[in-house]
PDB file of N, CA and C in Angstrom:
ATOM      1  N   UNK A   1     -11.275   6.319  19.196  1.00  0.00           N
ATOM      2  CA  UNK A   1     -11.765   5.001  19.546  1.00  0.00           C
ATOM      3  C   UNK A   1     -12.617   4.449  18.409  1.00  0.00           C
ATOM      4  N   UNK A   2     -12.190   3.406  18.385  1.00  0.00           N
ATOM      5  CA  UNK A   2     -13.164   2.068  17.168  1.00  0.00           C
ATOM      6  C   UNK A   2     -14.380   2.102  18.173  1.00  0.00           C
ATOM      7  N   UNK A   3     -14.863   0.628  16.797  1.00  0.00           N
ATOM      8  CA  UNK A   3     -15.886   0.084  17.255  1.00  0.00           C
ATOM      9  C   UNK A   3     -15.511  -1.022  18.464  1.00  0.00           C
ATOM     10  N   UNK A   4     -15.954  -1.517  19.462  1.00  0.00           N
ATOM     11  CA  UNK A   4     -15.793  -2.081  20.876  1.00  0.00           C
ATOM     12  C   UNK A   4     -14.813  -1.459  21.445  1.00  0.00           C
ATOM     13  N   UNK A   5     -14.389  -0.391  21.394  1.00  0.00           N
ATOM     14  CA  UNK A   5     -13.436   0.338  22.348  1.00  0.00           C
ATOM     15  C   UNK A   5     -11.903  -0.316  21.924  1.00  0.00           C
ATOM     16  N   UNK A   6     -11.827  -0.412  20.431  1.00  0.00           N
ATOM     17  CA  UNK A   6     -10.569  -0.885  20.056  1.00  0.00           C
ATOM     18  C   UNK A   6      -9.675   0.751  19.631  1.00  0.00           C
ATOM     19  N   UNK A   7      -8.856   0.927  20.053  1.00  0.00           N
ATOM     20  CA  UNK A   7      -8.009   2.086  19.358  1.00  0.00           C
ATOM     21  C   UNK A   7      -7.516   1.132  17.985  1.00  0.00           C
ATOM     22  N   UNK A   8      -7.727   2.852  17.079  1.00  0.00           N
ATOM     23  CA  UNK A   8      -7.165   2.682  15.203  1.00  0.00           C
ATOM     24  C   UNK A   8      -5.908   3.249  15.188  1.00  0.00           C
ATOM     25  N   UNK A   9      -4.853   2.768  14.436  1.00  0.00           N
ATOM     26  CA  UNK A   9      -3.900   3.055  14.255  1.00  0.00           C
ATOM     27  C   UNK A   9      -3.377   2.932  12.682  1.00  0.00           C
ATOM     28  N   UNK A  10      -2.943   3.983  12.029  1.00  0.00           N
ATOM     29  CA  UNK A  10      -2.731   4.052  10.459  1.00  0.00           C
ATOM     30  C   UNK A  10      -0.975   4.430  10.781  1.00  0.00           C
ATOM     31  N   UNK A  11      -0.662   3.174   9.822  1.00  0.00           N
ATOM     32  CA  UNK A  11       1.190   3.436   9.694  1.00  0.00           C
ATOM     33  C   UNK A  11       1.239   3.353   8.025  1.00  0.00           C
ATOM     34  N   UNK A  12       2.353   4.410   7.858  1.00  0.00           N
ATOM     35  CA  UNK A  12       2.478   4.473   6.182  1.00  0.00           C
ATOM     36  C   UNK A  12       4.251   3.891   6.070  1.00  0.00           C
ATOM     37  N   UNK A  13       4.238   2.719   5.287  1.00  0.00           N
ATOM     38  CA  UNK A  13       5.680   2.454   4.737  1.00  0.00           C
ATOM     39  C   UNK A  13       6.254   2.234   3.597  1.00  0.00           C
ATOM     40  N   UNK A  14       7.125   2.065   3.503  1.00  0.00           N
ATOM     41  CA  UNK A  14       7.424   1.797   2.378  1.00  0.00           C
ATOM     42  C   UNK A  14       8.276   0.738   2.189  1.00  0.00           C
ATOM     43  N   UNK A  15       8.038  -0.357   0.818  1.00  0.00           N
ATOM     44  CA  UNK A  15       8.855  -1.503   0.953  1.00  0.00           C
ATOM     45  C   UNK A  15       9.857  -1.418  -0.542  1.00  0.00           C
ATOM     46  N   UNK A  16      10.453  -1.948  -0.187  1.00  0.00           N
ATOM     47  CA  UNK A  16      11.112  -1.782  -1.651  1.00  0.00           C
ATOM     48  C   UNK A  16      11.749  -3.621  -2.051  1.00  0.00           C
ATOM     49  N   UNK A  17      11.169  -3.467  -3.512  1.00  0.00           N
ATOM     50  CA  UNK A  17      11.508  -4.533  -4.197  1.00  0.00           C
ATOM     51  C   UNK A  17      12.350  -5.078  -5.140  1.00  0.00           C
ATOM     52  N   UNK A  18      13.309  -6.200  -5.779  1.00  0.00           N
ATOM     53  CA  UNK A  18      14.063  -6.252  -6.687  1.00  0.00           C
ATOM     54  C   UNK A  18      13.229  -7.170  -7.910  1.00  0.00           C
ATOM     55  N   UNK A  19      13.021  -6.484  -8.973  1.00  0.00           N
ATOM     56  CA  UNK A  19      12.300  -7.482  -9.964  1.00  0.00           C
ATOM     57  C   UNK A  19      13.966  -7.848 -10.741  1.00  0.00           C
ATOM     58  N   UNK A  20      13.896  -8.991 -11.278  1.00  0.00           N
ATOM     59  CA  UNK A  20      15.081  -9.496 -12.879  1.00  0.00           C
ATOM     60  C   UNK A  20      15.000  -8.018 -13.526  1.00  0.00           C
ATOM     61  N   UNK A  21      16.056  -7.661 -13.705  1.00  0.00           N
ATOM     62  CA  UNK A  21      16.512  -6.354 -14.420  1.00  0.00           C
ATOM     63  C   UNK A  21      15.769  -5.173 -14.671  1.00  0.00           C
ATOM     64  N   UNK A  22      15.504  -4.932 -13.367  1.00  0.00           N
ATOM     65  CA  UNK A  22      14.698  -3.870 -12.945  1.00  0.00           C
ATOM     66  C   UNK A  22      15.589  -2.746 -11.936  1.00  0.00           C
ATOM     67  N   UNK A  23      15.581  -1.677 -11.544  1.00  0.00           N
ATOM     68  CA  UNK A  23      15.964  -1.369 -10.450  1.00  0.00           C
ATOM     69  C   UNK A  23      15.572  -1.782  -9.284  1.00  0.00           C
ATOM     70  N   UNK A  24      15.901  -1.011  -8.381  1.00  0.00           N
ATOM     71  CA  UNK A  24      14.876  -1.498  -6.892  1.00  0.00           C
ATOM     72  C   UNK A  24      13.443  -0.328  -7.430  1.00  0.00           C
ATOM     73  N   UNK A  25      12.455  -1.367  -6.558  1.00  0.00           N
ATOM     74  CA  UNK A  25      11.150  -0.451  -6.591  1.00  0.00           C
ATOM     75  C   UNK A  25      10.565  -0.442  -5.566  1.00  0.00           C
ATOM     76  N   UNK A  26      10.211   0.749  -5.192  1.00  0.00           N
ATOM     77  CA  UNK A  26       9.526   0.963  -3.978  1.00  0.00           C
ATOM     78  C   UNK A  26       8.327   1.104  -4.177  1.00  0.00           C
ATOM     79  N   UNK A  27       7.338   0.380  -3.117  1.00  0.00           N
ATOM     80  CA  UNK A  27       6.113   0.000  -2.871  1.00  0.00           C
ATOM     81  C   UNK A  27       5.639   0.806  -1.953  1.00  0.00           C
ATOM     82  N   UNK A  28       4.787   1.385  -1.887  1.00  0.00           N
ATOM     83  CA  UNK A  28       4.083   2.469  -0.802  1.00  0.00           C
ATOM     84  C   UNK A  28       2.970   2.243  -0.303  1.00  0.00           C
ATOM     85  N   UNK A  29       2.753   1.762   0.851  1.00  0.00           N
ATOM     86  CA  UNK A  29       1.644   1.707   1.535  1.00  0.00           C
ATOM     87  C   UNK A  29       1.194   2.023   2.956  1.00  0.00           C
ATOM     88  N   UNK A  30       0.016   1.367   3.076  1.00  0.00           N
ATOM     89  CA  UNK A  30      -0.360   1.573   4.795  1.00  0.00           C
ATOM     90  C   UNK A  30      -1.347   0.616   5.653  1.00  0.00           C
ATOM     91  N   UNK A  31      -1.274   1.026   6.154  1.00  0.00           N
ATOM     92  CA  UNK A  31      -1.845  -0.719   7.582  1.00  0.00           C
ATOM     93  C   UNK A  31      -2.519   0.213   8.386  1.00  0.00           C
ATOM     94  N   UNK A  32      -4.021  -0.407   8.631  1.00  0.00           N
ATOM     95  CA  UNK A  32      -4.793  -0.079   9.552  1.00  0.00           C
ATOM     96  C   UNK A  32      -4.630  -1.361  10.350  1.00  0.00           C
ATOM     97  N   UNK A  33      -4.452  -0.740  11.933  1.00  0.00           N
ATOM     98  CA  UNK A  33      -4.246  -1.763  12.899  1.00  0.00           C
ATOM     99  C   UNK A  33      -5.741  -1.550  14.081  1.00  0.00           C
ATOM    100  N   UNK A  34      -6.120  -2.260  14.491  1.00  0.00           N
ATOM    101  CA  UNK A  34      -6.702  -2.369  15.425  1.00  0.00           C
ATOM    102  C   UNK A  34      -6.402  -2.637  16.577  1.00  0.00           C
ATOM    103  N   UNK A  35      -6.084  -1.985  17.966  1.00  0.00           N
ATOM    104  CA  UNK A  35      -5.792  -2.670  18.919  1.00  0.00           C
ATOM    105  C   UNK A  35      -6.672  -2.440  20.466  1.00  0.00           C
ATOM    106  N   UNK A  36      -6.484  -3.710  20.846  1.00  0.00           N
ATOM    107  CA  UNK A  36      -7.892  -3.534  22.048  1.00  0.00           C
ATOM    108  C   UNK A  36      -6.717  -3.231  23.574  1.00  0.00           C
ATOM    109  N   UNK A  37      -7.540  -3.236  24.480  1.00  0.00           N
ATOM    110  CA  UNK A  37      -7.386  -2.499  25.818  1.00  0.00           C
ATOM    111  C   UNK A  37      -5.773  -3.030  26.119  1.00  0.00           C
ATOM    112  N   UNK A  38      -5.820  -4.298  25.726  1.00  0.00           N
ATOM    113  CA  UNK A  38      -3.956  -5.098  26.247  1.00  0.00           C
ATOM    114  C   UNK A  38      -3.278  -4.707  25.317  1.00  0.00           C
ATOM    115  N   UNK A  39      -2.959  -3.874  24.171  1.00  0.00           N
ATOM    116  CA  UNK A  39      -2.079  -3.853  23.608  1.00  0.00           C
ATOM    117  C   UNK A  39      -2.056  -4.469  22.644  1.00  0.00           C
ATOM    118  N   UNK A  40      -2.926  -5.526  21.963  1.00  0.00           N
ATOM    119  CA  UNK A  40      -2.946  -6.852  21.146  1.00  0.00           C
ATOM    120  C   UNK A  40      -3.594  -6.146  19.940  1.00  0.00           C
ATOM    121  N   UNK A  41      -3.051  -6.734  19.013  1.00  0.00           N
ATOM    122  CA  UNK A  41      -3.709  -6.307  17.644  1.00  0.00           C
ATOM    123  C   UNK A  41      -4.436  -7.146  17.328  1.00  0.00           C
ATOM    124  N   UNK A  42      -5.952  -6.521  16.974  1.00  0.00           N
ATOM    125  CA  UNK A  42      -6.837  -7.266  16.675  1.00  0.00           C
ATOM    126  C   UNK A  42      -7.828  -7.712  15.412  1.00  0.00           C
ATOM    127  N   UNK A  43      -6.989  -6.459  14.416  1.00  0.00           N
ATOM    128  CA  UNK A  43      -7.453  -6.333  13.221  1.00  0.00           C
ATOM    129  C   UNK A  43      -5.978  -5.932  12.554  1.00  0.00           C
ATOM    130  N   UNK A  44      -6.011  -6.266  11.713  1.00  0.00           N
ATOM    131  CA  UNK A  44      -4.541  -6.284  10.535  1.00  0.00           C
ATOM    132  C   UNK A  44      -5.280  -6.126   8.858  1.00  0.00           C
ATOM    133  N   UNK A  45      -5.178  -4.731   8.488  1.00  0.00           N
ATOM    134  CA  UNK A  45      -5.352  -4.584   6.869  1.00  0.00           C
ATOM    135  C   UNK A  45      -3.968  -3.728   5.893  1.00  0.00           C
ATOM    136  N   UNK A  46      -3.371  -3.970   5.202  1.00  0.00           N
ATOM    137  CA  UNK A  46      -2.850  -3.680   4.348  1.00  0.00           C
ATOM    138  C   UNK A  46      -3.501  -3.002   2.933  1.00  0.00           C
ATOM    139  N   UNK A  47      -2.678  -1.890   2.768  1.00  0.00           N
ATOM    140  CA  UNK A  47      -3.737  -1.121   1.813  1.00  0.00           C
ATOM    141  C   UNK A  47      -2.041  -0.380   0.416  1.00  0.00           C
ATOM    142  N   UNK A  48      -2.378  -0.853  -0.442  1.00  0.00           N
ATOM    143  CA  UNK A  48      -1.074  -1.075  -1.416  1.00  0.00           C
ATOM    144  C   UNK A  48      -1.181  -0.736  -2.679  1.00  0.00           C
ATOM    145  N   UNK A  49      -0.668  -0.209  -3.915  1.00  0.00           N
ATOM    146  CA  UNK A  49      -1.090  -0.443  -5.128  1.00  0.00           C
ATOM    147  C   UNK A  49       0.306  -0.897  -5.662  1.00  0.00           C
ATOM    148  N   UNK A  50       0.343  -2.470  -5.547  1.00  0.00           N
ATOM    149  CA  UNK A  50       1.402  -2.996  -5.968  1.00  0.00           C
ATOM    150  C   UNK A  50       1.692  -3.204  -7.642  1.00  0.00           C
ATOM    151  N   UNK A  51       0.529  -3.152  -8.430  1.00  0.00           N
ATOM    152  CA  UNK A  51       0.543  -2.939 -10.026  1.00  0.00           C
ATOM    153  C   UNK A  51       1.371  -1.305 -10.540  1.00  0.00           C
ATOM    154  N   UNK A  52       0.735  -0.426  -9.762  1.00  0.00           N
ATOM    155  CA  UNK A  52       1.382   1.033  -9.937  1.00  0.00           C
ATOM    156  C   UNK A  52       2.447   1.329  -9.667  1.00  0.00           C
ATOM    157  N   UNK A  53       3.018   0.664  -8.672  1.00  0.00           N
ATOM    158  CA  UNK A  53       4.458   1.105  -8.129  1.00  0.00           C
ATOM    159  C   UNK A  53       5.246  -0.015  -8.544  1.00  0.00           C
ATOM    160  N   UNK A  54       4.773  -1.015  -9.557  1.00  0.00           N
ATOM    161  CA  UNK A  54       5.833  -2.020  -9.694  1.00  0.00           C
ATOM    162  C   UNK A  54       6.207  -1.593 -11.525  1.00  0.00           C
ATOM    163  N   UNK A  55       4.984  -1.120 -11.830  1.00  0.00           N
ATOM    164  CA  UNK A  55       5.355  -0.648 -13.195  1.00  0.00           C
ATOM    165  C   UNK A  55       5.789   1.186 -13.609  1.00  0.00           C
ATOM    166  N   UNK A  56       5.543   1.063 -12.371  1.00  0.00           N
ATOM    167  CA  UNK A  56       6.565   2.537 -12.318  1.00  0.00           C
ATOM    168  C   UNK A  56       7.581   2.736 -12.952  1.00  0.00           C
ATOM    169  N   UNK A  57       8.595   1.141 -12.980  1.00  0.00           N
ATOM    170  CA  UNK A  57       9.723   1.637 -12.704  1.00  0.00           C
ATOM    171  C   UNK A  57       9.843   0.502 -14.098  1.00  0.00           C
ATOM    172  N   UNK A  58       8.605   0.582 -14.955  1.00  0.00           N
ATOM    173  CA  UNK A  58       9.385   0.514 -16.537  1.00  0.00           C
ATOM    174  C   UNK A  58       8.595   1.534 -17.251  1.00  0.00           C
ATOM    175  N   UNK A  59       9.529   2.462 -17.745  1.00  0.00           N
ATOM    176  CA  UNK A  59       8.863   3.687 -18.178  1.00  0.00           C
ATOM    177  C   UNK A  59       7.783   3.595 -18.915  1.00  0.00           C
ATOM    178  N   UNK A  60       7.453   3.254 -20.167  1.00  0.00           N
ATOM    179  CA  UNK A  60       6.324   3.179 -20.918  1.00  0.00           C
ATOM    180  C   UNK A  60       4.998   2.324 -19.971  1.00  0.00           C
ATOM    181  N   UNK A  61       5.189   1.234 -19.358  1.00  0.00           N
ATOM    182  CA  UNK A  61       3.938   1.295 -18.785  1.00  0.00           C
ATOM    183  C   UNK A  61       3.576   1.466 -17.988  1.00  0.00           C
ATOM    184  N   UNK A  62       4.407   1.985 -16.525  1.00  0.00           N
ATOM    185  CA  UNK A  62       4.033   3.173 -15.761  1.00  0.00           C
ATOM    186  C   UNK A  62       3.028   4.530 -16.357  1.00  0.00           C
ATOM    187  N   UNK A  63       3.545   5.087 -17.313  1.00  0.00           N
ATOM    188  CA  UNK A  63       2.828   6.506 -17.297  1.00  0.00           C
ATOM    189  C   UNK A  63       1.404   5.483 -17.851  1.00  0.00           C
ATOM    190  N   UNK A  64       1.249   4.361 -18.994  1.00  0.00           N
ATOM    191  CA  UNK A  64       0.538   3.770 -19.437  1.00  0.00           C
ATOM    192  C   UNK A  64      -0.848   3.548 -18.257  1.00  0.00           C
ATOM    193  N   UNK A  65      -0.366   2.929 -17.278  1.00  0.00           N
ATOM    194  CA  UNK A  65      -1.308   2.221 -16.356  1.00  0.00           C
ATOM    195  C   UNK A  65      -2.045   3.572 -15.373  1.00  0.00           C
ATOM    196  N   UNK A  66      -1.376   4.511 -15.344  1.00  0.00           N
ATOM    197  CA  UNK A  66      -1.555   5.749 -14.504  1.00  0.00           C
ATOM    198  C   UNK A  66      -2.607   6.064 -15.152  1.00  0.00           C
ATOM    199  N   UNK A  67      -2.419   6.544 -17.015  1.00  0.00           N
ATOM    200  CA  UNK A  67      -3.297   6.929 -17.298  1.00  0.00           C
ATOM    201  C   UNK A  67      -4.689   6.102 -17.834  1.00  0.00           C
ATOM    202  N   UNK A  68      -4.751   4.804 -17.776  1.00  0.00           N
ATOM    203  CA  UNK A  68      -5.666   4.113 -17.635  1.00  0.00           C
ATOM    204  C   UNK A  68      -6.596   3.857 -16.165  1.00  0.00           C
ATOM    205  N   UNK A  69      -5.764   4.082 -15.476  1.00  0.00           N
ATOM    206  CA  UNK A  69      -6.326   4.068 -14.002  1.00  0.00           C
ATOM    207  C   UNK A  69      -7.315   5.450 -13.917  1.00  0.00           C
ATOM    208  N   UNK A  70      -6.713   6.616 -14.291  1.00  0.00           N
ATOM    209  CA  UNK A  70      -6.882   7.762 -14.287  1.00  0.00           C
ATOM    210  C   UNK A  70      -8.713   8.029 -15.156  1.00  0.00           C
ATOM    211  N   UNK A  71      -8.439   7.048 -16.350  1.00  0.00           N
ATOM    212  CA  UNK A  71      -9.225   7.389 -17.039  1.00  0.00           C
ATOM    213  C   UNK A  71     -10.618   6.351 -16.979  1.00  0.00           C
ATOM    214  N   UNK A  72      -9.809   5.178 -16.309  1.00  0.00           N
ATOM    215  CA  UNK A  72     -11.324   4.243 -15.976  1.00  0.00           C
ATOM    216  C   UNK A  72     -11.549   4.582 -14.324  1.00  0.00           C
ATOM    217  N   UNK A  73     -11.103   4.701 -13.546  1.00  0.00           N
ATOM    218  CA  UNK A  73     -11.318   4.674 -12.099  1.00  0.00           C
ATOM    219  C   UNK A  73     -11.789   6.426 -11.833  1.00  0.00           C
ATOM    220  N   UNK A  74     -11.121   7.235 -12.553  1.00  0.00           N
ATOM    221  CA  UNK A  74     -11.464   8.866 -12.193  1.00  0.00           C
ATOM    222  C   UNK A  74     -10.432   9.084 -11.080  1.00  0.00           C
TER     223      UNK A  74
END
């Protein structure tokens, strides 16, 4: 149980995208839902790293951004 007696709910998916001469790329994420006593969702967050998984899928700046992430974020 949440805060006001809302049940939390965490779903993980995955989306996949077509960039101009790219392959498909898949996007990985997850959604915290909130929902109160009726069933109703009452909170909606999306949680994504759409820069990482979109440059994934051009080799040089995929490993590039990983290891900048890596090295400024820890």
């Amino acid at each position: 149980m949440g805060r006001n007696g809302d049940n939390i709910f965490f779903v993980e998916w995955t989306m996949t995208m077509r960039f101009r001469k790219t392959p498909l790329t898949p996007i990985h994420g997850a959604s915290r839902l909130n929902v109160d006593e009726n069933g109703l969702i009452t909170l909606h967050r999306d949680y994504y790293d759409l820069w990482g998984d979109s440059l994934d899928a051009i080799p040089v700046m995929g490993k590039s951004y990983r290891w900048f992430m890596k090295k400024v974020m820890g």
